[in-house]
N, C-alpha and C. Protein backbone atom coordinates (compact mmCIF):
# COMPACT_ATOMS: atom_id res chain seq x y z
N UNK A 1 13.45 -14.84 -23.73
CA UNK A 1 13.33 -16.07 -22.97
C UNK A 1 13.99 -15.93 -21.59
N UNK A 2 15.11 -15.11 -21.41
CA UNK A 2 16.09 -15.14 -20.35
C UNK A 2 15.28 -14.49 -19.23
N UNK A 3 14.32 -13.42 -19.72
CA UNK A 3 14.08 -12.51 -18.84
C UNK A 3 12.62 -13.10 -18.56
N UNK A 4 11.55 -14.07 -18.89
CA UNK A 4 10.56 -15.10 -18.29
C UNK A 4 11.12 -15.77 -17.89
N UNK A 5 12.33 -16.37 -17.58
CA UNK A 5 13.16 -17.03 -16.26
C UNK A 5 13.13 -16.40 -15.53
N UNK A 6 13.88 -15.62 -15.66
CA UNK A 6 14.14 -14.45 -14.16
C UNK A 6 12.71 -14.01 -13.62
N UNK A 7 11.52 -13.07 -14.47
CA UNK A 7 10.51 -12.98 -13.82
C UNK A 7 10.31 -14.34 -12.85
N UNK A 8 9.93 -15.85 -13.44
CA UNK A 8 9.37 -16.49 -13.15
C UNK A 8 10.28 -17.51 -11.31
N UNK A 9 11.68 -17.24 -11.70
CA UNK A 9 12.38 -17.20 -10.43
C UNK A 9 11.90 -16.36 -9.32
N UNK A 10 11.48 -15.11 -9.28
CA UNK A 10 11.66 -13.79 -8.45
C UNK A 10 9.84 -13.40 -8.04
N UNK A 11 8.70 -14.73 -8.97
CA UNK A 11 8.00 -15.13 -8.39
C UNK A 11 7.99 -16.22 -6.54
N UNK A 12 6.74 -15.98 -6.47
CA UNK A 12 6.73 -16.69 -5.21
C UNK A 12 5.44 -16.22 -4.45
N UNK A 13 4.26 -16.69 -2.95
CA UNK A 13 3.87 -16.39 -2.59
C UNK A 13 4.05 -17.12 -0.79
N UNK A 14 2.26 -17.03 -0.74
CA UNK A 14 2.50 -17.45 0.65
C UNK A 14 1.10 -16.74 1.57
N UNK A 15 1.03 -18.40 2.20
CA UNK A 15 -0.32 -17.51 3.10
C UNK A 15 -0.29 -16.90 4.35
N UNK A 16 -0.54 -15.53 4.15
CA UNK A 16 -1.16 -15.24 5.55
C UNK A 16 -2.54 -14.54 6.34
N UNK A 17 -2.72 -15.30 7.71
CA UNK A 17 -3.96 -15.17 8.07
C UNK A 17 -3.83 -14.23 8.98
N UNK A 18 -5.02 -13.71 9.03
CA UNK A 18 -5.41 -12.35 9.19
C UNK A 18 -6.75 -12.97 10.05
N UNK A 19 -5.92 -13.44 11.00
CA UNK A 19 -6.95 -13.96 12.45
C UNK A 19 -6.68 -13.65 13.77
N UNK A 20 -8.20 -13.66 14.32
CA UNK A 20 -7.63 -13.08 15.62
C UNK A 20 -8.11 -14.18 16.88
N UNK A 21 -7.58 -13.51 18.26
CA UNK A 21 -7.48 -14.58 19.12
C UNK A 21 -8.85 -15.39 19.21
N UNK A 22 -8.90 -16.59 19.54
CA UNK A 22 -10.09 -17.73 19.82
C UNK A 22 -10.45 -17.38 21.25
N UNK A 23 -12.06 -16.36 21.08
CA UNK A 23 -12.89 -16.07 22.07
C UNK A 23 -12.56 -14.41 22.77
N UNK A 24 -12.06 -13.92 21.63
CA UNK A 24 -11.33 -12.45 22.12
C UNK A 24 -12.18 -11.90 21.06
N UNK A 25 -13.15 -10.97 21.36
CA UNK A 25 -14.33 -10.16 20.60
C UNK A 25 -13.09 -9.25 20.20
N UNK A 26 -13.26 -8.58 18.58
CA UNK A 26 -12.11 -7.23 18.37
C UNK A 26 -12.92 -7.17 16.99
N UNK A 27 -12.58 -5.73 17.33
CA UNK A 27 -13.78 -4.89 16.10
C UNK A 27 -12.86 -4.75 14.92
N UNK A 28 -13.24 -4.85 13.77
CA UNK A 28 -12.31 -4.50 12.53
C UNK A 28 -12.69 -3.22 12.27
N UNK A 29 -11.35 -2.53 12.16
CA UNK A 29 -11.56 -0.81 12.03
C UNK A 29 -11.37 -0.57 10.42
N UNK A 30 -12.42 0.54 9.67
CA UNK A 30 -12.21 0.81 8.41
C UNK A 30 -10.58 1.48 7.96
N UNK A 31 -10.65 1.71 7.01
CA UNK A 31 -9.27 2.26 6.23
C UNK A 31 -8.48 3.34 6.68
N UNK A 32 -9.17 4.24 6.84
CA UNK A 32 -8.49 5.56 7.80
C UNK A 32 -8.80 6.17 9.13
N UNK A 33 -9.62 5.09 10.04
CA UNK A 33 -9.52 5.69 11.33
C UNK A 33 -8.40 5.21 12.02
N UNK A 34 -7.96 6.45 13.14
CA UNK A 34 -6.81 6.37 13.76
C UNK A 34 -6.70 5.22 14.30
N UNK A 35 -5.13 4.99 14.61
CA UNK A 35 -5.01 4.37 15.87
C UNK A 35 -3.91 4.30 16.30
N UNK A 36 -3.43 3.30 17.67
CA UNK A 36 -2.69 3.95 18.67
C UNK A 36 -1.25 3.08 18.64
N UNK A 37 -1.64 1.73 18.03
CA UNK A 37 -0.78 0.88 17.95
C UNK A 37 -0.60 0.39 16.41
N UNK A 38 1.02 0.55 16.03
CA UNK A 38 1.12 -0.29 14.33
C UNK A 38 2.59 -1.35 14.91
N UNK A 39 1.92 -2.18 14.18
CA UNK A 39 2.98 -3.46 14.62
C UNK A 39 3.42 -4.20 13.15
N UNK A 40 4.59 -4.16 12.43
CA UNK A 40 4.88 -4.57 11.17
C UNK A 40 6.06 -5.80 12.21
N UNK A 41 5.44 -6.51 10.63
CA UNK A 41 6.19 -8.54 11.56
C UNK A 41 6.49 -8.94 9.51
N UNK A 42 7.97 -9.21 9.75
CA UNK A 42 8.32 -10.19 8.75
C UNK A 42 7.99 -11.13 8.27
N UNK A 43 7.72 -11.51 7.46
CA UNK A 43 7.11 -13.38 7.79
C UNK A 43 7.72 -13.88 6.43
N UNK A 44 8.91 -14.58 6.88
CA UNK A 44 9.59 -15.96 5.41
C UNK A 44 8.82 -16.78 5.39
N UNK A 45 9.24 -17.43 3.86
CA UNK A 45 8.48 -19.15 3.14
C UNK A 45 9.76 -19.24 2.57
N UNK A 46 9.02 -20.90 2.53
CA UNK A 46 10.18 -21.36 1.98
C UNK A 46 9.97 -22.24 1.08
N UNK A 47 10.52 -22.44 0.24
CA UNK A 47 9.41 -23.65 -0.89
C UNK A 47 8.63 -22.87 -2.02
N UNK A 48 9.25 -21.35 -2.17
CA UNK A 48 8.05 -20.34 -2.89
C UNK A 48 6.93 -20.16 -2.38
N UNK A 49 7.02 -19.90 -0.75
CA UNK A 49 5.59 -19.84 -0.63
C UNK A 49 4.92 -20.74 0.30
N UNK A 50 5.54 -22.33 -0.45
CA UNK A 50 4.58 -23.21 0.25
C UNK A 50 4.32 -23.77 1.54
N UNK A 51 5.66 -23.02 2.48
CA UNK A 51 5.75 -23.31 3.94
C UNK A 51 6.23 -22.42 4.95
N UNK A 52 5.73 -21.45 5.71
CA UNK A 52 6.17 -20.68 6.17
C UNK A 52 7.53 -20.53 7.37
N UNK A 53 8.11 -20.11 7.23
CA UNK A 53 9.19 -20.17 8.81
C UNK A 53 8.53 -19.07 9.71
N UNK A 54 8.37 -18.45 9.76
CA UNK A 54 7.74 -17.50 10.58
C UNK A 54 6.32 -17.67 10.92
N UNK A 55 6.16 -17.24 12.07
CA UNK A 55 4.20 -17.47 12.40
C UNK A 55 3.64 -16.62 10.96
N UNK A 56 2.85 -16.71 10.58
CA UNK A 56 2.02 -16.37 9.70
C UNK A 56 0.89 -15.35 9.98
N UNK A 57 -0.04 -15.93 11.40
CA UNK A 57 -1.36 -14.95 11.83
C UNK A 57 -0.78 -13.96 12.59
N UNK A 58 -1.98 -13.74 12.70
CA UNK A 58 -2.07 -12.06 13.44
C UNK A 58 -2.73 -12.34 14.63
N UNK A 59 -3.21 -13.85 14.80
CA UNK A 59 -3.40 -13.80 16.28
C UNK A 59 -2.75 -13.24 17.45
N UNK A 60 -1.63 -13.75 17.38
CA UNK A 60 -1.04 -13.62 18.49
C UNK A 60 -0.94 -12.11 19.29
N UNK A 61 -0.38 -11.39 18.09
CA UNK A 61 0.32 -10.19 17.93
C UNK A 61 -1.21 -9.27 18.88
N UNK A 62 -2.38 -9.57 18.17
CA UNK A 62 -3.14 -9.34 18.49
C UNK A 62 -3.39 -9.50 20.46
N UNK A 63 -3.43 -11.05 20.50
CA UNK A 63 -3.53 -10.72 22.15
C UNK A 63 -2.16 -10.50 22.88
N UNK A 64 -0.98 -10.30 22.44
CA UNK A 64 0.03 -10.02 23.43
C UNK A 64 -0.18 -8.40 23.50
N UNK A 65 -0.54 -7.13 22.50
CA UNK A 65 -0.84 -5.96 22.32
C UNK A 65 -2.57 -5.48 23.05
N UNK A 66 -2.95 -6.91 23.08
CA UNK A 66 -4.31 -6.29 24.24
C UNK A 66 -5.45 -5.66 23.16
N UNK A 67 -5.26 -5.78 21.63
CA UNK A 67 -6.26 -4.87 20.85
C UNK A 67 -7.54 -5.47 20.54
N UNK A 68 -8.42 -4.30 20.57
CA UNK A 68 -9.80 -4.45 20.98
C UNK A 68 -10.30 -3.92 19.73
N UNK A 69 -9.87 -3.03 19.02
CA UNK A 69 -9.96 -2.61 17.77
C UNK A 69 -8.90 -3.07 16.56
N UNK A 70 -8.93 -3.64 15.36
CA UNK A 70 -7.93 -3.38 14.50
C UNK A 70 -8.03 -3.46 12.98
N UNK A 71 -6.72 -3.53 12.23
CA UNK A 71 -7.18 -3.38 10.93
C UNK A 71 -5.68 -3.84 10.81
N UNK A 72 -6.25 -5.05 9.81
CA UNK A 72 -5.06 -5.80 9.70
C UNK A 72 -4.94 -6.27 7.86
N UNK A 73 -3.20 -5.90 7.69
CA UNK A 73 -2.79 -6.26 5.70
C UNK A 73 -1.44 -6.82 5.32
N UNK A 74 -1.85 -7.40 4.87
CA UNK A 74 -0.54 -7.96 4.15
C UNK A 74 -0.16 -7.11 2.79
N UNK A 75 1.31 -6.68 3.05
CA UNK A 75 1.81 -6.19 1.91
C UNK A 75 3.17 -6.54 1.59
N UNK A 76 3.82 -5.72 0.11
CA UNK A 76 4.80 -6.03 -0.27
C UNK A 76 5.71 -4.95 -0.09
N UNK A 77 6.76 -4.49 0.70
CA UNK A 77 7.20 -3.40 0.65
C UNK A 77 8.11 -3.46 -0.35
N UNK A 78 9.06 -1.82 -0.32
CA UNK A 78 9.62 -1.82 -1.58
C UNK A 78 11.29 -2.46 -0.76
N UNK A 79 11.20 -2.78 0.31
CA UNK A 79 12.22 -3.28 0.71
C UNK A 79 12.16 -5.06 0.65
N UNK A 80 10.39 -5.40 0.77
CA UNK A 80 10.70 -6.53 0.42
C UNK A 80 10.98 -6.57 -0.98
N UNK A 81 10.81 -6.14 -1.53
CA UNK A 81 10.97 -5.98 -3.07
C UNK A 81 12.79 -6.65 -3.38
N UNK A 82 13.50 -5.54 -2.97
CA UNK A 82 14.65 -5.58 -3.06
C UNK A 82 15.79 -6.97 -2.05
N UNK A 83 15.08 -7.16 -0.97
CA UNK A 83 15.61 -7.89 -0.23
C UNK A 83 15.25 -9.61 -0.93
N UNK A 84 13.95 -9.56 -1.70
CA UNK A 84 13.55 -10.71 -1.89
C UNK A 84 13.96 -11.12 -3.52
N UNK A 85 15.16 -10.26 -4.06
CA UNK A 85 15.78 -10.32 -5.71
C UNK A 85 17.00 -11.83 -4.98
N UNK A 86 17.53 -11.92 -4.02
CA UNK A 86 18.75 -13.36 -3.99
C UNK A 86 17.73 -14.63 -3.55
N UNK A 87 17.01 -13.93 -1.98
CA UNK A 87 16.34 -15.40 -1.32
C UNK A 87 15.07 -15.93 -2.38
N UNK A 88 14.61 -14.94 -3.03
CA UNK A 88 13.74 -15.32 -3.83
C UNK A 88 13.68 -16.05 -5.42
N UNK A 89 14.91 -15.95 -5.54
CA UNK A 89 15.31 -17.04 -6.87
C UNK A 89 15.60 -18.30 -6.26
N UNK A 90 16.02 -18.35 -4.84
CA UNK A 90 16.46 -20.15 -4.97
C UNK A 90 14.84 -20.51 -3.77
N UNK A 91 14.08 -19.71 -3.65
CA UNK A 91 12.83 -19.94 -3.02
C UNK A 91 12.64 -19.94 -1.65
N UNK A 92 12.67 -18.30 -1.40
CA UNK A 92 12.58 -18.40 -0.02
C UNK A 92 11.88 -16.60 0.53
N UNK A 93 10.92 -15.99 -0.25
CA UNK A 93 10.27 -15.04 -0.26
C UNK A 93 10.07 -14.46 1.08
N UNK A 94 9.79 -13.12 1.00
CA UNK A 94 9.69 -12.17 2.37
C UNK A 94 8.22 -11.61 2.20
N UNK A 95 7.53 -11.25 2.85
CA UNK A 95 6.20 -10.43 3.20
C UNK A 95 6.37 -9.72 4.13
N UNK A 96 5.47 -8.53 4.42
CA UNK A 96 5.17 -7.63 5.56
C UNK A 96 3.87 -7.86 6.16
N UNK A 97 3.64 -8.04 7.37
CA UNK A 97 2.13 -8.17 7.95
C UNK A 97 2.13 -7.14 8.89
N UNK A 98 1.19 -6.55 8.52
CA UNK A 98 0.90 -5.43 9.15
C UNK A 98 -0.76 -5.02 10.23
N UNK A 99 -0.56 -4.93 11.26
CA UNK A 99 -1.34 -5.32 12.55
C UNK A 99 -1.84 -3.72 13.02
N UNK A 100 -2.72 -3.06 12.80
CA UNK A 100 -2.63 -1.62 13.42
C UNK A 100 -4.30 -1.52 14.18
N UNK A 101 -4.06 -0.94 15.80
CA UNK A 101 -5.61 -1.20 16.07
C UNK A 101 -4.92 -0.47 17.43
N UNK A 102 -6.19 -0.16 18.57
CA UNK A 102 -6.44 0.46 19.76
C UNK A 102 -6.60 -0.39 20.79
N UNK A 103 -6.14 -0.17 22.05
CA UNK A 103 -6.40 -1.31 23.02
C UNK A 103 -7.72 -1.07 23.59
C-alpha cells in the first residue's frame, strides 16, 4: 500500500506545445538530420501538472533563434527524474523541452 502512495505522489504531468511562431513558415525536420542549433528549456507545473510557471511553447524559442528548420520533444531526463523525487510529491513537476533546428 505504502509504495502506491509514493508511486502515485511522484506522479504528475503537464502540457507542452510544440508550436511555432504565427505566420513564420518552418519546416519540421525528421529524426536524424543534422542540425546547427539545440536549445533545452526547463519548464515547471504546479498543481501536478495543471498549471504551468514557465512558458510552455516552443514558439518563442523558435523566433528569437531565427529557425527555419526544426524538430521539436518533450522529454523526461534522468535528471528530471531525480530532481522531480521532493518538488514532485507536494506537486510541482519538471520537464525538458527540447527545440533543435537550422536557421
Amino acid at each position: 500500500m505504502s509504495s502506491l502512495v509514493a508511486c502515485l505522489l511522484l506522479t504528475g504531468c503537464g502540457t507542452m506545445y510544440l508550436d511555432t511562431p504565427v505566420g513564420q513558415s518552418v519546416k519540421l525536420l525528421p529524426r536524424y538530420t543534422p542540425t546547427t542549433v539545440r536549445i533545452e528549456k526547463k519548464v515547471w507545473f504546479k498543481w501536478w501538472g495543471s498549471e504551468p510557471i514557465d512558458d510552455p511553447h516552443t514558439a518563442a524559442i523558435i523566433k528569437e533563434n531565427n529557425l527555419k528548420e526544426v524538430r521539436l520533444y518533450m522529454t523526461n531526463t534522468f535528471a528530471d527524474g531525480l530532481i522531480n523525487i521532493f518538488p514532485g510529491m507536494i506537486g510541482f513537476p519538471r520537464r525538458t523541452l527540447i527545440v533543435e533546428g537550422n536557421k
